[in-house]
Each structure stands twice: as C-alpha cells, then as structure tokens.
PDB file of N, CA and C in Angstrom:
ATOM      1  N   UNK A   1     -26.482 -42.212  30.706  1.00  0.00           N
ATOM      2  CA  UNK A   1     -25.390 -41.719  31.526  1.00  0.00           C
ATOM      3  C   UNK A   1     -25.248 -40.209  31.369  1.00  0.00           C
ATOM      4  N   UNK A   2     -24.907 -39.307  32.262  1.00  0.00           N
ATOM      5  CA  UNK A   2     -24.852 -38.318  32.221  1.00  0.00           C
ATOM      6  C   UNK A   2     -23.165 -38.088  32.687  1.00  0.00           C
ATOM      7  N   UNK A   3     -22.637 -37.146  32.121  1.00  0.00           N
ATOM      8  CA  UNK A   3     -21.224 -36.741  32.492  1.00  0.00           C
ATOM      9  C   UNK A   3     -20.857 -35.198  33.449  1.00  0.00           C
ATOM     10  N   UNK A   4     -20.178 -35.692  34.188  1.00  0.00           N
ATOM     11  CA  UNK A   4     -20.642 -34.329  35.321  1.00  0.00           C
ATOM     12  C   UNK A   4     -18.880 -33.710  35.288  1.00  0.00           C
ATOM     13  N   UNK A   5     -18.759 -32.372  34.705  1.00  0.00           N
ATOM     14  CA  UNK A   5     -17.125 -31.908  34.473  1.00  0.00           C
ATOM     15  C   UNK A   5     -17.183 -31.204  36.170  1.00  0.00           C
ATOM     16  N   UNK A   6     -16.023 -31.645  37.159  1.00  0.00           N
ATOM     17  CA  UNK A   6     -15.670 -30.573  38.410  1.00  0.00           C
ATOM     18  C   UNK A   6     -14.810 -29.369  37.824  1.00  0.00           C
ATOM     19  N   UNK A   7     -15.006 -28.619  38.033  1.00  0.00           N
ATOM     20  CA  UNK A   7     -14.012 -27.489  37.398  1.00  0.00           C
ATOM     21  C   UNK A   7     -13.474 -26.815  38.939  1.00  0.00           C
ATOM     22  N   UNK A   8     -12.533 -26.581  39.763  1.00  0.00           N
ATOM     23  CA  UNK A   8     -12.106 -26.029  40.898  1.00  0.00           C
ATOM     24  C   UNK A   8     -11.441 -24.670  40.416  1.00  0.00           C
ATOM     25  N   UNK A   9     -10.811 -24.888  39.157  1.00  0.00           N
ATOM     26  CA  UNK A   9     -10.166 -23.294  39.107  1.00  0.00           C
ATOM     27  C   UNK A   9     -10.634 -23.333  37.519  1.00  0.00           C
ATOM     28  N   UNK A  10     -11.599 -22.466  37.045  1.00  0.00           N
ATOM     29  CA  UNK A  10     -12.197 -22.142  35.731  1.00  0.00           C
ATOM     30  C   UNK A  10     -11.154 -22.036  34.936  1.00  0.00           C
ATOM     31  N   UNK A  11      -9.859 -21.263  35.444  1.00  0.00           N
ATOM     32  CA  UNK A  11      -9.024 -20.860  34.537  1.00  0.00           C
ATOM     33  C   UNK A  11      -7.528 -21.552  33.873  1.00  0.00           C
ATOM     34  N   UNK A  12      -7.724 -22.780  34.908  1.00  0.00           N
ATOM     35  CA  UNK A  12      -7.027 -23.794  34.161  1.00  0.00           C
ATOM     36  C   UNK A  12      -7.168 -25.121  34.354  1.00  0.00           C
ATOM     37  N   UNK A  13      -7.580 -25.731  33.176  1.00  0.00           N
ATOM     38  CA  UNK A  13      -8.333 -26.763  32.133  1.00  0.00           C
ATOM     39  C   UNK A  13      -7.331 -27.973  32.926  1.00  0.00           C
ATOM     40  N   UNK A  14      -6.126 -27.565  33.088  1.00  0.00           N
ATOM     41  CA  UNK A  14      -5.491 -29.556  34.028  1.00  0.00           C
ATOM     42  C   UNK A  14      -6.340 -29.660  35.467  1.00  0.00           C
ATOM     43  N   UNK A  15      -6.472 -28.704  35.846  1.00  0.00           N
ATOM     44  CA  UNK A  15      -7.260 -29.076  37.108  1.00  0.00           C
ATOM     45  C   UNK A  15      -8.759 -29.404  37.382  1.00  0.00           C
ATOM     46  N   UNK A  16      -9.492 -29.565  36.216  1.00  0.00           N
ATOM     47  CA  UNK A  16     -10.856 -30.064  35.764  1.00  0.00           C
ATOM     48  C   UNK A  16     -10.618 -31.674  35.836  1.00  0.00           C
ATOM     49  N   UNK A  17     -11.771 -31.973  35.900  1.00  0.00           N
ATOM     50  CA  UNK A  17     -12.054 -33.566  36.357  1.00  0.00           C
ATOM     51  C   UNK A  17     -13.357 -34.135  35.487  1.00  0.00           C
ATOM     52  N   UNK A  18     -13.303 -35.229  34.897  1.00  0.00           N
ATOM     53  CA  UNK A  18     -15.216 -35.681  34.477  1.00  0.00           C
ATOM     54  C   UNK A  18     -15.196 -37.233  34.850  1.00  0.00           C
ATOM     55  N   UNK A  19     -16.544 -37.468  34.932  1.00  0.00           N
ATOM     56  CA  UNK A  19     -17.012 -38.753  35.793  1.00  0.00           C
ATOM     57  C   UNK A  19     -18.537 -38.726  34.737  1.00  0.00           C
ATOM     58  N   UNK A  20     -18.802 -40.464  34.625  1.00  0.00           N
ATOM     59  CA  UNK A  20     -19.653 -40.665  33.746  1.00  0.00           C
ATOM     60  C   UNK A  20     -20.613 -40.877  35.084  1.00  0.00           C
ATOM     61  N   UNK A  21     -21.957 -40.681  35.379  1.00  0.00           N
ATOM     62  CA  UNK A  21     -22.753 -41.188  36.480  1.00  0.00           C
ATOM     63  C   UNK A  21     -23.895 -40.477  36.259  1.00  0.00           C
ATOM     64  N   UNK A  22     -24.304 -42.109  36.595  1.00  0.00           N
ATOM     65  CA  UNK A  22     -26.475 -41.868  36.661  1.00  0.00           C
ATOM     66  C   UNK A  22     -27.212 -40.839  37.665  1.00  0.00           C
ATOM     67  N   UNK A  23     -26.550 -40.536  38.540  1.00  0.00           N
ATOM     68  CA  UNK A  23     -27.387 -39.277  39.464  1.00  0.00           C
ATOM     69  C   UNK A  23     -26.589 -37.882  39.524  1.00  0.00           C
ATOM     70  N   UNK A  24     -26.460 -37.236  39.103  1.00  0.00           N
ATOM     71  CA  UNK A  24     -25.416 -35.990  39.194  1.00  0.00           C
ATOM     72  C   UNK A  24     -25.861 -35.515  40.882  1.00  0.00           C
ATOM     73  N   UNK A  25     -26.410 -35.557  41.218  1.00  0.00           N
ATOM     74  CA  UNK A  25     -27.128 -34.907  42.870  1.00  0.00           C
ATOM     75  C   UNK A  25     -26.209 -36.506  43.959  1.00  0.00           C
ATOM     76  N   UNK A  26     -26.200 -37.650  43.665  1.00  0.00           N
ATOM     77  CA  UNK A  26     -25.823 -38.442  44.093  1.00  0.00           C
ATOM     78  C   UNK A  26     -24.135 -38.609  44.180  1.00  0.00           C
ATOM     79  N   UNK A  27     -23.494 -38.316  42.602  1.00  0.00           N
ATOM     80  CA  UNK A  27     -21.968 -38.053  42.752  1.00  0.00           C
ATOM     81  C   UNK A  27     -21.648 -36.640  43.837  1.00  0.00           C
ATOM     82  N   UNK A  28     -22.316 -35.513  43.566  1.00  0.00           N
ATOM     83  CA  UNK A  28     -21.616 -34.670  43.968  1.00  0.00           C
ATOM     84  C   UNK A  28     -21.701 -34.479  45.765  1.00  0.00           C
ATOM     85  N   UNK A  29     -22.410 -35.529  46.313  1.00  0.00           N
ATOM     86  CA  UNK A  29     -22.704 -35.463  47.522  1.00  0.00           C
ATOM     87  C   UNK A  29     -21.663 -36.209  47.948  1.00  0.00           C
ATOM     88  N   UNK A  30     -21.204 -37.744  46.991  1.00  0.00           N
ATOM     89  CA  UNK A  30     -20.062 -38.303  47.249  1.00  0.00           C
ATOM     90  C   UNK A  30     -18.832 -37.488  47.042  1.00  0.00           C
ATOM     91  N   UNK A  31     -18.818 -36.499  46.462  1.00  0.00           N
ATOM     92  CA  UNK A  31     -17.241 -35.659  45.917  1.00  0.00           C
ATOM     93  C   UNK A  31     -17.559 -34.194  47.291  1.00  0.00           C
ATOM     94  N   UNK A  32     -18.202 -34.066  48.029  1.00  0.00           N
ATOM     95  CA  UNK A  32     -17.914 -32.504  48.702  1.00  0.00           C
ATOM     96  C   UNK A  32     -18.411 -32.794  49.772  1.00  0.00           C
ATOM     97  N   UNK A  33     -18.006 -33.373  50.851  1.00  0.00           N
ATOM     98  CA  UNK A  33     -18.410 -33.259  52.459  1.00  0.00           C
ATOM     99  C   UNK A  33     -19.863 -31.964  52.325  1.00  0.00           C
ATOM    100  N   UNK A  34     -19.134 -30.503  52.021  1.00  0.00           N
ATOM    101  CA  UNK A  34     -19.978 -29.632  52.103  1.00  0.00           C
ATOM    102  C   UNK A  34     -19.608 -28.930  50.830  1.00  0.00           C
ATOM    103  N   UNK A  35     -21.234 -28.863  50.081  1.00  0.00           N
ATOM    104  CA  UNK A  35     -21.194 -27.797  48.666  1.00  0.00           C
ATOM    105  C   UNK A  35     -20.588 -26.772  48.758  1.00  0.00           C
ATOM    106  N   UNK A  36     -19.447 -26.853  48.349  1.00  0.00           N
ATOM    107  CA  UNK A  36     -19.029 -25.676  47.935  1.00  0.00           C
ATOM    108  C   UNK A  36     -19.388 -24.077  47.839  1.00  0.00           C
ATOM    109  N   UNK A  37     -19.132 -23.053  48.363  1.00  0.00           N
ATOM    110  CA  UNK A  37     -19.807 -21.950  48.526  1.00  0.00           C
ATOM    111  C   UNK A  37     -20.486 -21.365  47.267  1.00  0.00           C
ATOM    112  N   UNK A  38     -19.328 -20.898  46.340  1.00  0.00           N
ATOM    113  CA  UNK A  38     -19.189 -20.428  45.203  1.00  0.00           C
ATOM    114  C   UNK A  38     -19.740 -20.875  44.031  1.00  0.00           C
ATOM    115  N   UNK A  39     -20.151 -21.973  44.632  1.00  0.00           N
ATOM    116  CA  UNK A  39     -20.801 -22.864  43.105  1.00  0.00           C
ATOM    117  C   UNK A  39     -21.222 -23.071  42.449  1.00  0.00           C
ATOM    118  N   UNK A  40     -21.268 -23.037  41.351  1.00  0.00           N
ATOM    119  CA  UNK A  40     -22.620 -23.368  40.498  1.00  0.00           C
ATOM    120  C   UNK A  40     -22.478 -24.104  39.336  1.00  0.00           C
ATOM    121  N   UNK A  41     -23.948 -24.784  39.229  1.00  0.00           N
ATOM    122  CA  UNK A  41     -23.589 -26.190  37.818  1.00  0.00           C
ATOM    123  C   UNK A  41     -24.113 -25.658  36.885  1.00  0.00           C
ATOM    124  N   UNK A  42     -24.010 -25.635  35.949  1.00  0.00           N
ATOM    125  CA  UNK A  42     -24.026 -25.600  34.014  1.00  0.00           C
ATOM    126  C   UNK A  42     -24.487 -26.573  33.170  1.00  0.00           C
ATOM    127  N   UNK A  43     -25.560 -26.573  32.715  1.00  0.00           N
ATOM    128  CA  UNK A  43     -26.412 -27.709  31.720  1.00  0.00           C
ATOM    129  C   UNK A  43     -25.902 -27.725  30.317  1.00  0.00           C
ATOM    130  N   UNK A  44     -25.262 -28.565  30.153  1.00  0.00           N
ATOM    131  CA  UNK A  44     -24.810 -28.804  28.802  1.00  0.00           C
ATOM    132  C   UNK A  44     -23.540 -27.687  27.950  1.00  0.00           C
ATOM    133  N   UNK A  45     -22.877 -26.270  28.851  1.00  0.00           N
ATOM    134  CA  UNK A  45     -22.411 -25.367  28.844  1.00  0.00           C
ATOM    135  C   UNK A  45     -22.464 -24.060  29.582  1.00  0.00           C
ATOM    136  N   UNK A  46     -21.097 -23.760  30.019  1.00  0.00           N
ATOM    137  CA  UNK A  46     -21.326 -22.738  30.666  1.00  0.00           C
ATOM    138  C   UNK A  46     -21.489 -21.395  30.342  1.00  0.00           C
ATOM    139  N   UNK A  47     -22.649 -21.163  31.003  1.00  0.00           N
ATOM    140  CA  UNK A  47     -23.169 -19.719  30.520  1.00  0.00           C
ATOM    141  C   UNK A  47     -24.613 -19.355  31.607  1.00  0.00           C
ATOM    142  N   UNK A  48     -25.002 -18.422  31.908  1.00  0.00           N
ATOM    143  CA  UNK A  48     -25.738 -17.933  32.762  1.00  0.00           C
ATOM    144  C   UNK A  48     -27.023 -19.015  32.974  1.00  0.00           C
ATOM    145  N   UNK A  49     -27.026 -18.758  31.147  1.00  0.00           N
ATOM    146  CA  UNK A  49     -28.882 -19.182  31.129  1.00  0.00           C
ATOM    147  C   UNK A  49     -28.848 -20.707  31.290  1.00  0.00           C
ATOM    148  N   UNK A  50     -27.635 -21.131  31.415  1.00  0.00           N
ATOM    149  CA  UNK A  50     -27.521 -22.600  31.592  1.00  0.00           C
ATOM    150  C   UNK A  50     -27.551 -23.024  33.004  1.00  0.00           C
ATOM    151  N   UNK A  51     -27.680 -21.881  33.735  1.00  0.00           N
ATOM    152  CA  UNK A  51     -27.489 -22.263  35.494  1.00  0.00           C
ATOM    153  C   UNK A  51     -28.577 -23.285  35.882  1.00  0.00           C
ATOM    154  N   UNK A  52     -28.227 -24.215  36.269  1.00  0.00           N
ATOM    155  CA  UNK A  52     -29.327 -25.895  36.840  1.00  0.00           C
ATOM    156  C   UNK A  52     -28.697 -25.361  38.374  1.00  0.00           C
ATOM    157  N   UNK A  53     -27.954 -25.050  39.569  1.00  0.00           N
ATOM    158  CA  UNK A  53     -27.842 -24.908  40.515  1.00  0.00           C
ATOM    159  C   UNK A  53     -29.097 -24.937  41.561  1.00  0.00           C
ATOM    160  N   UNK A  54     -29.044 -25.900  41.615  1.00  0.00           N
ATOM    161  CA  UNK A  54     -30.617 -26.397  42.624  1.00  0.00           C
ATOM    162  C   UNK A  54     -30.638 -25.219  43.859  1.00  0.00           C
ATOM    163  N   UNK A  55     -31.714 -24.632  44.373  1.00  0.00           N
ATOM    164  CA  UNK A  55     -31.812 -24.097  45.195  1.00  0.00           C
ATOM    165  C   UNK A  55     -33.166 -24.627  46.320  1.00  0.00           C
ATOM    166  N   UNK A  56     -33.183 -25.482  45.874  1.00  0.00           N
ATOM    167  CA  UNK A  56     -34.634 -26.219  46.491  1.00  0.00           C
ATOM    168  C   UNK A  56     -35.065 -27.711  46.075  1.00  0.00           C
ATOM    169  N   UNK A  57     -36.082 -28.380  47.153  1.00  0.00           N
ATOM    170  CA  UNK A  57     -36.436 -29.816  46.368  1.00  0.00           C
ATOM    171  C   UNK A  57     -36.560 -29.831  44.736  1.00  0.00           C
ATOM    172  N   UNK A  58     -37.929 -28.469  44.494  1.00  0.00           N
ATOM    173  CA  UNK A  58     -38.358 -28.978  43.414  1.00  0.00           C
ATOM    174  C   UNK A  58     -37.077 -28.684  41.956  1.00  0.00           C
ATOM    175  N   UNK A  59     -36.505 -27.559  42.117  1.00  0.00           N
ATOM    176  CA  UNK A  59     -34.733 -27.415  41.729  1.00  0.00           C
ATOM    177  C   UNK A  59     -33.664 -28.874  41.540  1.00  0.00           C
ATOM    178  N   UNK A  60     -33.946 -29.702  42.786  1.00  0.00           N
ATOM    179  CA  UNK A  60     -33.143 -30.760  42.654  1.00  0.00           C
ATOM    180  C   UNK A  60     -33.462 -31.810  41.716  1.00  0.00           C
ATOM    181  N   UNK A  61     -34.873 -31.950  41.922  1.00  0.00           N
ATOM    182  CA  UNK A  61     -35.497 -32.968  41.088  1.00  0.00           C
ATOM    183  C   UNK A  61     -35.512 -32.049  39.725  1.00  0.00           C
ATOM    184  N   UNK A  62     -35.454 -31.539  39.092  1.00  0.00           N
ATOM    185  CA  UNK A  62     -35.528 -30.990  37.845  1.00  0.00           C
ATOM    186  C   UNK A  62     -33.530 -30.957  37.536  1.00  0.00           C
ATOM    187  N   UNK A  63     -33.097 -30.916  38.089  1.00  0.00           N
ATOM    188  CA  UNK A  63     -31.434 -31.295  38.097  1.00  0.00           C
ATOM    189  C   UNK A  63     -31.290 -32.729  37.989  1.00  0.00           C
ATOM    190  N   UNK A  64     -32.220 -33.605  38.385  1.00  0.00           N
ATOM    191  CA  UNK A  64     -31.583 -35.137  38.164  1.00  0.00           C
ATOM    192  C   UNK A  64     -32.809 -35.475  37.315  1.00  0.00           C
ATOM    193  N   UNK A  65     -33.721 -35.070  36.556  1.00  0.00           N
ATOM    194  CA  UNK A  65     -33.949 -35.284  35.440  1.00  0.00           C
ATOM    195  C   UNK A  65     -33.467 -34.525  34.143  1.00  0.00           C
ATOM    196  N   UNK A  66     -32.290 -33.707  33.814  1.00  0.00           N
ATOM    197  CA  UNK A  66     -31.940 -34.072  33.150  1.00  0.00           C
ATOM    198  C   UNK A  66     -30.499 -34.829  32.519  1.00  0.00           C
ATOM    199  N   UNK A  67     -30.741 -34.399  31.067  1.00  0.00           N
ATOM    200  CA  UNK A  67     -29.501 -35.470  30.619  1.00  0.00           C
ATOM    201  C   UNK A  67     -28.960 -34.625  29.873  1.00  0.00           C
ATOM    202  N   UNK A  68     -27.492 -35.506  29.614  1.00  0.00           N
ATOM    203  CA  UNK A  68     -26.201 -34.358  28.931  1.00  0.00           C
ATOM    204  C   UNK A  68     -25.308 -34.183  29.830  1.00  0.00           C
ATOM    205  N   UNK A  69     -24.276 -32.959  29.383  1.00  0.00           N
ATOM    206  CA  UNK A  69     -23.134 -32.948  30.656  1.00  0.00           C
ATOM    207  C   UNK A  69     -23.442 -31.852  31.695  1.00  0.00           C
ATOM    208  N   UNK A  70     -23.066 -31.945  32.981  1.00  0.00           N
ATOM    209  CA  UNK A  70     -22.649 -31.079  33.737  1.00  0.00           C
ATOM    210  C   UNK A  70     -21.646 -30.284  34.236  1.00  0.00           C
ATOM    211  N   UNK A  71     -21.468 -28.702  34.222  1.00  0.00           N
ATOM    212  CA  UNK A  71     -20.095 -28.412  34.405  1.00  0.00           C
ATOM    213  C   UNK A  71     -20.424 -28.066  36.094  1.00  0.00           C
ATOM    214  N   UNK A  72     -19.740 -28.084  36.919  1.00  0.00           N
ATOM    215  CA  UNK A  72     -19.808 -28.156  39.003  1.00  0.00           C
ATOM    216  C   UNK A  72     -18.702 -26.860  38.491  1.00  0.00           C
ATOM    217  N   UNK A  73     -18.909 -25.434  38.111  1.00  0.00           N
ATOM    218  CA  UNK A  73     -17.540 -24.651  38.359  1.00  0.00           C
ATOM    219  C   UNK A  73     -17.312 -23.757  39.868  1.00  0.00           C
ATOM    220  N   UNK A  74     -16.135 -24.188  40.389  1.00  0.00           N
ATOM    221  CA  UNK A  74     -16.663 -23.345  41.711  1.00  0.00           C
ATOM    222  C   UNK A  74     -15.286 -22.348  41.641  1.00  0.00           C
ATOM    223  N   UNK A  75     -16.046 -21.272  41.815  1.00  0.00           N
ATOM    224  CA  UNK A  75     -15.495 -20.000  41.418  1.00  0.00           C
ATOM    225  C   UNK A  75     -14.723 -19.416  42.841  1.00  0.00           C
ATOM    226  N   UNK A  76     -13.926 -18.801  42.396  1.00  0.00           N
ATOM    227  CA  UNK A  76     -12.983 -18.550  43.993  1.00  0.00           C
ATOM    228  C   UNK A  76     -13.733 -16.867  44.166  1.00  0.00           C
ATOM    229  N   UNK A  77     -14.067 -16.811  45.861  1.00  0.00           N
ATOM    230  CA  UNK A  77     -15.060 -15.350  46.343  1.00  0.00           C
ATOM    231  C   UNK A  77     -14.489 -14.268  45.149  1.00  0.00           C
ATOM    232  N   UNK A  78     -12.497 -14.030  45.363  1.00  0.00           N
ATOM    233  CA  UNK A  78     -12.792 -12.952  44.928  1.00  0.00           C
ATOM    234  C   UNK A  78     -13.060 -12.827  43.286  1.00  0.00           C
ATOM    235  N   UNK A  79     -13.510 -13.685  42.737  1.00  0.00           N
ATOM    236  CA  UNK A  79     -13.842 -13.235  41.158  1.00  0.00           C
ATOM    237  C   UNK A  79     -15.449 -12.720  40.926  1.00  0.00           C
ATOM    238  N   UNK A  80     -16.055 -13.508  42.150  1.00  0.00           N
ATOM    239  CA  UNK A  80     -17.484 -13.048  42.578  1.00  0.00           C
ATOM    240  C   UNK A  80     -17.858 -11.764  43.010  1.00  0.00           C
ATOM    241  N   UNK A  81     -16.938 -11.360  43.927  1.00  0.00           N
ATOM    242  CA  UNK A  81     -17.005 -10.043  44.002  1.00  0.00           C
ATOM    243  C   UNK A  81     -16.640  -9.130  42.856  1.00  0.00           C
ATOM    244  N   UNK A  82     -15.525  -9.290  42.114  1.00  0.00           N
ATOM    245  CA  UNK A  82     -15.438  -8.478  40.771  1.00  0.00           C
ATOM    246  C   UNK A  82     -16.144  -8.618  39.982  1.00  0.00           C
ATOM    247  N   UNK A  83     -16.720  -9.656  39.583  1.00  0.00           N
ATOM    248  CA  UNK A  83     -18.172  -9.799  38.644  1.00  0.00           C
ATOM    249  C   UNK A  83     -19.169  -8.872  39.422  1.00  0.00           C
ATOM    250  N   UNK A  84     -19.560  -8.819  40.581  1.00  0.00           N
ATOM    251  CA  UNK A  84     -20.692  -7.986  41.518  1.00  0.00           C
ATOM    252  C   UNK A  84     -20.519  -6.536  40.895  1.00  0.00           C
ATOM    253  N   UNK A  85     -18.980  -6.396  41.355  1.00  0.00           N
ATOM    254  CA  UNK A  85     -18.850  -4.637  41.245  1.00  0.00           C
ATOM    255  C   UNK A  85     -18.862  -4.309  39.748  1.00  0.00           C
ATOM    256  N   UNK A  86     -18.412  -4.687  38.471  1.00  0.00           N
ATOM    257  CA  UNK A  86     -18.300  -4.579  37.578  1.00  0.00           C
ATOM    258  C   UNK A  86     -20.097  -4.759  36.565  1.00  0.00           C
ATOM    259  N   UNK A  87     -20.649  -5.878  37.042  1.00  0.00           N
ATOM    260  CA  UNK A  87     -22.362  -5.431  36.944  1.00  0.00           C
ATOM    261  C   UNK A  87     -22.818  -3.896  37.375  1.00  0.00           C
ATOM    262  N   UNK A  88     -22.464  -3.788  38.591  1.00  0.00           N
ATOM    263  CA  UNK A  88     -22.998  -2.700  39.263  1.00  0.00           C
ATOM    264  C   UNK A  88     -22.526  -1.193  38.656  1.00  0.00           C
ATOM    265  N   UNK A  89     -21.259  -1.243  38.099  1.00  0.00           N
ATOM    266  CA  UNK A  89     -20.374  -0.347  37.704  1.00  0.00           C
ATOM    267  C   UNK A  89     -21.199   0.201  36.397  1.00  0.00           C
ATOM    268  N   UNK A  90     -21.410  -1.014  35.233  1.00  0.00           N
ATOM    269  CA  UNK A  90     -22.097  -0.557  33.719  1.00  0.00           C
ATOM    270  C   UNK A  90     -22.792  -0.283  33.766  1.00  0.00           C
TER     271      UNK A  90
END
C-alpha cells in the first residue's frame, strides 16, 4: 500500500488529507477532474530532489512503481511566482 498526503494549502496542516491506495496515478485521477496547475508530488518528503511529478508516460510509470508516501502539494500561483523572483534575485 502506498499512502498518498493531498496538501491544498502547504501552510496549514487541518486542510491536508491521506488515503491508503495501490495506484497513486489511479487515486489522483479519481480526486481532480483536472490536475491541478501548481502541482507537484513528493516521494517519501517534501523537498526538491524528491519531485516524482510525472511529466510524461515513461515519468508516470516510474511514479506508480514506487512505494512509500506521497505528498500531491498544490501550491497557490502567487507563492510560485515569489519563489521565481527570489531564485532570480540571489
């Protein structure tokens, strides 16, 4: 079983969700009409180098083989943009 955390607002922990399920590519198709813009999933913790965010077949299939938890955090545009400018800035 793999455990897949939804996170909608990173910055507060009551509005996170987890679900135990055998396909993480299979729940999240059942949980979002349409993927989320902002999104991105997290292998076992969130942090860059942990990004699994499929961008392709062979991406997907390497996302539903593995195991452990998933974090789905979907980040609201404007924190994306301040992360952008603030890279760009240092």
């Amino acid at each position: 079983m793999k455990r897949v955390f939804i996170i909608p607002d990173p910055f507060n922990k009551e509005t996170w969700s987890d679900e135990s399920v055998e396909d993480v590519c299979e729940y999240l198709k059942q949980q979002f009409a349409v993927f989320p813009k902002n999104t991105r999933i997290y292998h076992n913790q969130i942090a860059v180098k942990n990004d699994v965010t499929p961008t392709d077949e062979r991406s997907i299939k390497h996302l539903q083989s593995l195991e452990g938890d998933f974090y789905v955090v979907i980040y609201p545009s404007e924190l994306l943009t301040i992360i952008y400018w603030a890279v760009l800035i240092v």
